[in-house]
N, C-alpha and C. Protein backbone atom coordinates (compact mmCIF):
# COMPACT_ATOMS: atom_id res chain seq x y z
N UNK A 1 -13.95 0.70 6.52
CA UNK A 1 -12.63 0.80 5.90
C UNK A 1 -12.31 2.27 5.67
N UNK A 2 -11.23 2.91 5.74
CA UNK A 2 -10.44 3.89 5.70
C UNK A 2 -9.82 3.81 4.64
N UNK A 3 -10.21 5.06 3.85
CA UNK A 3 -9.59 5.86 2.57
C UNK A 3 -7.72 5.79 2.70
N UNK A 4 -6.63 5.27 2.34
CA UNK A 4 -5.83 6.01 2.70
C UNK A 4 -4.87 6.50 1.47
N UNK A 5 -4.26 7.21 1.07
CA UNK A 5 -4.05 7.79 -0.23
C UNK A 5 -3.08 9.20 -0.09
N UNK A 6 -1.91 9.52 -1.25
CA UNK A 6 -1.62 10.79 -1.38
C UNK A 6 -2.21 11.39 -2.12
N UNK A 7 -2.16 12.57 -1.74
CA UNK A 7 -1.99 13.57 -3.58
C UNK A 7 -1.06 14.76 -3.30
N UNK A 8 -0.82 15.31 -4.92
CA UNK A 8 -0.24 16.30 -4.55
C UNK A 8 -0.32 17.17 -6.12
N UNK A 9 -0.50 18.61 -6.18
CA UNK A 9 -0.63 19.19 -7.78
C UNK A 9 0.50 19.41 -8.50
N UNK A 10 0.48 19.03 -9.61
CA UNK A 10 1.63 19.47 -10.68
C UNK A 10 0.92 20.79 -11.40
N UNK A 11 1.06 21.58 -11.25
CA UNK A 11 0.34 22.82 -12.10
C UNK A 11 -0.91 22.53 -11.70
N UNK A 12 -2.05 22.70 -13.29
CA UNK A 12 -3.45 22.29 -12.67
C UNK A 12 -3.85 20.78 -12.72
N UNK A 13 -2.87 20.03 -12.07
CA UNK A 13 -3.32 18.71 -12.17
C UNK A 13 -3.25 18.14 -10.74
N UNK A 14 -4.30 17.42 -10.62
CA UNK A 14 -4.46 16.44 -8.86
C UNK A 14 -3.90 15.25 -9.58
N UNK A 15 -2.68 15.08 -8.96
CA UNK A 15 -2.28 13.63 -8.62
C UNK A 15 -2.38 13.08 -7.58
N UNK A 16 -3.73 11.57 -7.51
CA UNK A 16 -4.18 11.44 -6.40
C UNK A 16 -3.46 9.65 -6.29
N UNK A 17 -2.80 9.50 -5.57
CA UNK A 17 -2.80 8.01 -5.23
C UNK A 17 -3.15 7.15 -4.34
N UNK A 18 -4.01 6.30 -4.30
CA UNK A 18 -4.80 5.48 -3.78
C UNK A 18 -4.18 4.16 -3.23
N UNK A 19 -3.96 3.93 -1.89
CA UNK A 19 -3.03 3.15 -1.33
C UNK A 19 -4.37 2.26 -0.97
N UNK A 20 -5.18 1.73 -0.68
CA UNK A 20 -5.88 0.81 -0.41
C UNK A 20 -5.64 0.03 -1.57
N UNK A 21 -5.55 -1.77 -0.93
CA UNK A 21 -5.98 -2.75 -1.82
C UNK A 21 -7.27 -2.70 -2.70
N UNK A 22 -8.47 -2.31 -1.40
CA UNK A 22 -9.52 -2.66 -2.32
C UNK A 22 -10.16 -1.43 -2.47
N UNK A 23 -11.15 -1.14 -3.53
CA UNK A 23 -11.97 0.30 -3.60
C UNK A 23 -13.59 -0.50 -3.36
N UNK A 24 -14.25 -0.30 -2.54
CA UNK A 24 -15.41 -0.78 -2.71
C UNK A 24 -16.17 0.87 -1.64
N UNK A 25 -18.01 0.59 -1.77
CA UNK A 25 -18.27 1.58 -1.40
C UNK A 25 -17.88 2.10 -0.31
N UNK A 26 -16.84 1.39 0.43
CA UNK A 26 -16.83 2.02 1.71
C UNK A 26 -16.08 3.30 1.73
N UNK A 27 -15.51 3.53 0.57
CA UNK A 27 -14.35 4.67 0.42
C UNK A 27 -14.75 5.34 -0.49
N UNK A 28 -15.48 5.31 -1.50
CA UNK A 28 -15.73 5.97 -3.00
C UNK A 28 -16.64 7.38 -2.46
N UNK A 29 -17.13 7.63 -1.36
CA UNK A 29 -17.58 8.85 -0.90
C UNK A 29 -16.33 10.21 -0.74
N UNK A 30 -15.51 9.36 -0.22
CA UNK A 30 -13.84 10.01 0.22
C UNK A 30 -13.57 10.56 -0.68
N UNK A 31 -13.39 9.73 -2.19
CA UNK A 31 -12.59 9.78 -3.04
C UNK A 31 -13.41 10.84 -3.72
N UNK A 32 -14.94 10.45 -3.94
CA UNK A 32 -15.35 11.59 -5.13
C UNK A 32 -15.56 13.45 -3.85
N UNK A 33 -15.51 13.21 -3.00
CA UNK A 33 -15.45 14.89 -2.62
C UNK A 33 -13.97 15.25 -2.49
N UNK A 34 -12.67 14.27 -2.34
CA UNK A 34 -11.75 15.00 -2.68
C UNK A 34 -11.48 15.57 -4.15
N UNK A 35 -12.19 14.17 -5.53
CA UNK A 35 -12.08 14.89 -6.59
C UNK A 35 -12.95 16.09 -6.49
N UNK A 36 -13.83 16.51 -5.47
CA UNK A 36 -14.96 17.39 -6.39
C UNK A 36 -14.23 18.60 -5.54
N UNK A 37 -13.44 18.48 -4.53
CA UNK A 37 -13.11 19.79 -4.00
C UNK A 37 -12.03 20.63 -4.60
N UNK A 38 -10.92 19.41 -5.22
CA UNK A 38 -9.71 19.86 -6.34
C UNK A 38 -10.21 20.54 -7.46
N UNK A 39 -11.15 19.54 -8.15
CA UNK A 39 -11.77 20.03 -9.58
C UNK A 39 -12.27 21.42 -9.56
N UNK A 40 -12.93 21.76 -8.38
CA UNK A 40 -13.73 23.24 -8.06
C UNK A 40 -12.78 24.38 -8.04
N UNK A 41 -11.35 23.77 -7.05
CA UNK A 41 -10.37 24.88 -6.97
C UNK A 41 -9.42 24.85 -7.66
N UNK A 42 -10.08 24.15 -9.04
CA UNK A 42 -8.74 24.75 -10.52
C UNK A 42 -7.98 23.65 -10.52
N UNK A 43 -7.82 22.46 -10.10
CA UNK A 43 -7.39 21.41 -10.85
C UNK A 43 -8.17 20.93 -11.98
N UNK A 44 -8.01 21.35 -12.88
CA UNK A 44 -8.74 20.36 -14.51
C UNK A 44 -8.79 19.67 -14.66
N UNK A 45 -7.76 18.67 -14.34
CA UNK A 45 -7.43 17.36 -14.24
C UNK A 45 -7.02 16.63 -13.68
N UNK A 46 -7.33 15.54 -13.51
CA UNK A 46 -7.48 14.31 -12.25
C UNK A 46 -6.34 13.18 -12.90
N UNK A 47 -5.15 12.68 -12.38
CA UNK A 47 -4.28 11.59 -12.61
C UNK A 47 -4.30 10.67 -11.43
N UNK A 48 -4.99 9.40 -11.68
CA UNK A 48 -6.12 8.67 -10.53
C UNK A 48 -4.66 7.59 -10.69
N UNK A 49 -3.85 7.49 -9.90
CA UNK A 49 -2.79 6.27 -9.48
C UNK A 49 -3.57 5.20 -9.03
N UNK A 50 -3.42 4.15 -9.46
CA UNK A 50 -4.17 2.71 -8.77
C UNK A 50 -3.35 1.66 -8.76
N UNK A 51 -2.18 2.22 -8.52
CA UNK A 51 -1.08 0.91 -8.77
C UNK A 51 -0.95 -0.04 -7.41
N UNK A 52 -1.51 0.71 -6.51
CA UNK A 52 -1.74 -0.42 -5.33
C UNK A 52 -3.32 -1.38 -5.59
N UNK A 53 -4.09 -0.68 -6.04
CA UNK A 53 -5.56 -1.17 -6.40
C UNK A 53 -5.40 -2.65 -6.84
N UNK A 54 -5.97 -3.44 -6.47
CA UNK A 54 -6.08 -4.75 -6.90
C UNK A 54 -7.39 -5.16 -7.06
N UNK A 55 -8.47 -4.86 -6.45
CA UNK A 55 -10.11 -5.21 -6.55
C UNK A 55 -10.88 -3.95 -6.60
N UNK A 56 -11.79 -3.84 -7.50
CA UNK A 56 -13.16 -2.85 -7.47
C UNK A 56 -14.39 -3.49 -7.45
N UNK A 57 -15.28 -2.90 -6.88
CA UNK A 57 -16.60 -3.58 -6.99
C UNK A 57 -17.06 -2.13 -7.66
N UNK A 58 -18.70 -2.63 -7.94
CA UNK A 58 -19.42 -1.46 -8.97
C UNK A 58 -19.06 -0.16 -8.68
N UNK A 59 -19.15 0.09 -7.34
CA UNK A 59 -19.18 1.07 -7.14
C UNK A 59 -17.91 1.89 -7.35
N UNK A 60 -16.83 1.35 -7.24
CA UNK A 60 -15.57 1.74 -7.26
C UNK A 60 -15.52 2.14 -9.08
N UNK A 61 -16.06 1.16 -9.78
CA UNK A 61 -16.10 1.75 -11.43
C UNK A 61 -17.06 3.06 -11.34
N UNK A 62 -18.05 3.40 -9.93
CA UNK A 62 -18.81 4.07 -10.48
C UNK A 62 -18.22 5.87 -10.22
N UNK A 63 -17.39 5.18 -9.16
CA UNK A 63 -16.63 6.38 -8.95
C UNK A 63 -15.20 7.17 -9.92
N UNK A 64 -14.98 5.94 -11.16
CA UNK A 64 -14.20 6.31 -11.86
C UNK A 64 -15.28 7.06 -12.98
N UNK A 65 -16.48 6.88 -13.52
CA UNK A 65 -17.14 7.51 -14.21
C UNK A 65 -17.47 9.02 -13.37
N UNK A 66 -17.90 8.94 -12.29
CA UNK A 66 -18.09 10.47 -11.48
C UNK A 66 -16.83 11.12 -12.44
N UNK A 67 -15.44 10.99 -12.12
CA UNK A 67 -14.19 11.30 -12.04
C UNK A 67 -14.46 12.28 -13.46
N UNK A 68 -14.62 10.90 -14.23
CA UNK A 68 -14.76 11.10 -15.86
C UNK A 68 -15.62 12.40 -16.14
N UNK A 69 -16.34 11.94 -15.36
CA UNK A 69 -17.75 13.14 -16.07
C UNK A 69 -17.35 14.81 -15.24
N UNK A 70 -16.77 14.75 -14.12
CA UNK A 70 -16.34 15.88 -13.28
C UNK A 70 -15.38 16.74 -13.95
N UNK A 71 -14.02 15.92 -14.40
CA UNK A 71 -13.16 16.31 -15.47
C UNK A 71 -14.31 16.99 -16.65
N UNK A 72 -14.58 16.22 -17.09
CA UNK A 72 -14.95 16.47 -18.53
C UNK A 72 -15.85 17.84 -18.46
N UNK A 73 -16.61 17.89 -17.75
CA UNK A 73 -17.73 19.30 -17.48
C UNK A 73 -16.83 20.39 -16.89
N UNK A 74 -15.26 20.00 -16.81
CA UNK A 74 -14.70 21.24 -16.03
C UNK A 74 -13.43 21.32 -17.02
N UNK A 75 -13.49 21.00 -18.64
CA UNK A 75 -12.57 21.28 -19.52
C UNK A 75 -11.36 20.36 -18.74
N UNK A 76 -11.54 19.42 -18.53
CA UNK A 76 -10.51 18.42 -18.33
C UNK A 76 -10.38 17.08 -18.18
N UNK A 77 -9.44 16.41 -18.21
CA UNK A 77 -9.50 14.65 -18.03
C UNK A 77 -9.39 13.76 -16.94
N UNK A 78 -9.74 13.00 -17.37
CA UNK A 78 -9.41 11.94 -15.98
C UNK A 78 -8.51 10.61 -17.09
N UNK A 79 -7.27 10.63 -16.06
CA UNK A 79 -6.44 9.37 -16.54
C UNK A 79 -6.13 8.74 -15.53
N UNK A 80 -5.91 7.07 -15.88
CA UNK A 80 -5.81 6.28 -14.73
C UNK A 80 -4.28 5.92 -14.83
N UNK A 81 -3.70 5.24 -13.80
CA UNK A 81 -2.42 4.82 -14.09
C UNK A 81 -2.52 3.54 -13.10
N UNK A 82 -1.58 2.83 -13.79
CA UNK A 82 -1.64 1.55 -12.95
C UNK A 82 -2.41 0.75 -12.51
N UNK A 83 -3.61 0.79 -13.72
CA UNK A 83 -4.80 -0.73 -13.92
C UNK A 83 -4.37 -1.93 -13.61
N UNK A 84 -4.73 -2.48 -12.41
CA UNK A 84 -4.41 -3.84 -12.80
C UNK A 84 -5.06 -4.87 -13.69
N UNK A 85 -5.24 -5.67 -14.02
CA UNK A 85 -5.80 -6.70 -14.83
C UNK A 85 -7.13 -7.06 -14.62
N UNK A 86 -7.26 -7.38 -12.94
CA UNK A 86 -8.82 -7.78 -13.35
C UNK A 86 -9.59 -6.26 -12.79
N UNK A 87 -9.04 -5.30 -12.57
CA UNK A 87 -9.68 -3.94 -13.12
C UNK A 87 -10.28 -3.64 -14.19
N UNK A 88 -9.19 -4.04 -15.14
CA UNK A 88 -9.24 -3.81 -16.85
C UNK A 88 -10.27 -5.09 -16.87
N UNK A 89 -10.26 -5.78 -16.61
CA UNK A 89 -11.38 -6.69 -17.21
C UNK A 89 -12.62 -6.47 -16.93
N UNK A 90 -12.80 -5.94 -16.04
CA UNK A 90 -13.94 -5.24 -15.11
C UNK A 90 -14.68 -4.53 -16.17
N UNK A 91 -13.56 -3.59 -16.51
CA UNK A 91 -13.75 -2.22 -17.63
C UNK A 91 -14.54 -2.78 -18.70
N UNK A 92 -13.58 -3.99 -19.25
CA UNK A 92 -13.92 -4.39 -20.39
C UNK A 92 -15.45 -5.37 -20.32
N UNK A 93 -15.62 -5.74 -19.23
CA UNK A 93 -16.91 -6.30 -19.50
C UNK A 93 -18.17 -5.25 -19.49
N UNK A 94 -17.83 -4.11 -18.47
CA UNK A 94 -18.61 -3.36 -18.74
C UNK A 94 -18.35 -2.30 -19.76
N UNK A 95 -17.64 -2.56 -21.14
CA UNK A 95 -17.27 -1.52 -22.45
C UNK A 95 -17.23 -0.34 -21.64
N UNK A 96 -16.53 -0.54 -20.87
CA UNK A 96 -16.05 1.02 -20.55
C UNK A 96 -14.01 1.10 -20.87
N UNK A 97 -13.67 0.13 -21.43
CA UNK A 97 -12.29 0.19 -21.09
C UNK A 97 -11.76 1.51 -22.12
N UNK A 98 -12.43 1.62 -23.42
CA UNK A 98 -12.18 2.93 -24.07
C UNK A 98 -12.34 3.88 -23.42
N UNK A 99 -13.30 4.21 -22.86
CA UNK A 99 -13.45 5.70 -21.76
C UNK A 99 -12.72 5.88 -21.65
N UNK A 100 -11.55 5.29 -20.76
CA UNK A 100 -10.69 5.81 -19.54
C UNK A 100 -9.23 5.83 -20.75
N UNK A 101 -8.53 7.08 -20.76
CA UNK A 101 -7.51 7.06 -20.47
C UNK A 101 -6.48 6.19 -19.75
N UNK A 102 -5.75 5.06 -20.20
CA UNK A 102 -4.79 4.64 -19.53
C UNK A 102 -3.57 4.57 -19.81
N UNK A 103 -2.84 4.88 -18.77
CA UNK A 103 -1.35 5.10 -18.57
C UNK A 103 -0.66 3.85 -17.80
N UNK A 104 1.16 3.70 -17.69
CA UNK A 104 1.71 2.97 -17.02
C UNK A 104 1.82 3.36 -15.85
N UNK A 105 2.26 4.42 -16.11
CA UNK A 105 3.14 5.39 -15.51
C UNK A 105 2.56 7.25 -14.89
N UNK A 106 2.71 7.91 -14.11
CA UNK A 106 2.51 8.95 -13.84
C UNK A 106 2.94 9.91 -14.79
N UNK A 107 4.04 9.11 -14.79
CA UNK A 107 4.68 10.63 -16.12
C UNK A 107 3.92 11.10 -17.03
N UNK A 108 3.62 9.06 -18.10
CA UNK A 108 3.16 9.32 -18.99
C UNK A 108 2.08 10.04 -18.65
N UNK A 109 0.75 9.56 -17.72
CA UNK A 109 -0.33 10.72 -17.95
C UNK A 109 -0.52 12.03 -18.04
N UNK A 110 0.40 12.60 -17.58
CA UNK A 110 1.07 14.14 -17.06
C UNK A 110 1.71 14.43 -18.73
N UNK A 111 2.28 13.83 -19.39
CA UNK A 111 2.83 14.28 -20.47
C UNK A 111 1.58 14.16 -21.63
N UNK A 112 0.70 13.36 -21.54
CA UNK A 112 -0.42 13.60 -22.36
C UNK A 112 -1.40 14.93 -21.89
N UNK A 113 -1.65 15.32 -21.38
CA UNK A 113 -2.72 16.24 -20.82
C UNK A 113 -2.17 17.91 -21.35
């Protein structure tokens, strides 16, 4: 399966959006060296769009913790936008749903940061 996705920076922020239905390992390699190549060249912060996202498997949560922890060691955040439901439930079974920053909307994450 093929990564397919925009991004684009608002100041120091990667807004990355993720057009695949599903995130499973076949893509989460893609995803964490584009976060790790932004984060390196001065994006602080990561605004992770998932409003097409409909399924994650582990690995896909595991790539939202990379995200988390990449932000965070580089004075910045990771916010999600556009959780769907059994995402969030995902979250919530594994008590991670506090971690993450969540937003509706792009704006909003961009206006918190």
């Amino acid at each position: 399966m093929e990564l397919h996705y925009t991004s684009h920076k608002v100041s120091d922020n990667l807004i990355l959006t993720l057009h695949n239905e599903i995130i499973n390992f076949e893509v989460t390699t893609t995803i964490k060296d584009i976060m790790l190549l932004e984060v390196h060249g001065g994006c602080h912060n990561v605004v992770l769009d998932l409003n097409s996202v409909r399924y994650m498997d582990s690995s896909g949560l595991g790539v939202l913790l990379f995200g988390k922890r990449l932000t965070g060691d580089n004075e910045g955040n990771l916010c999600l936008v556009g959780v769907a439901a059994p995402i969030q439930f995902m979250l919530s079974i594994a008590k991670l749903l506090n971690v993450f920053r969540i937003y509706d909307t792009v704006e909003d994450a961009l206006k918190s940061l």
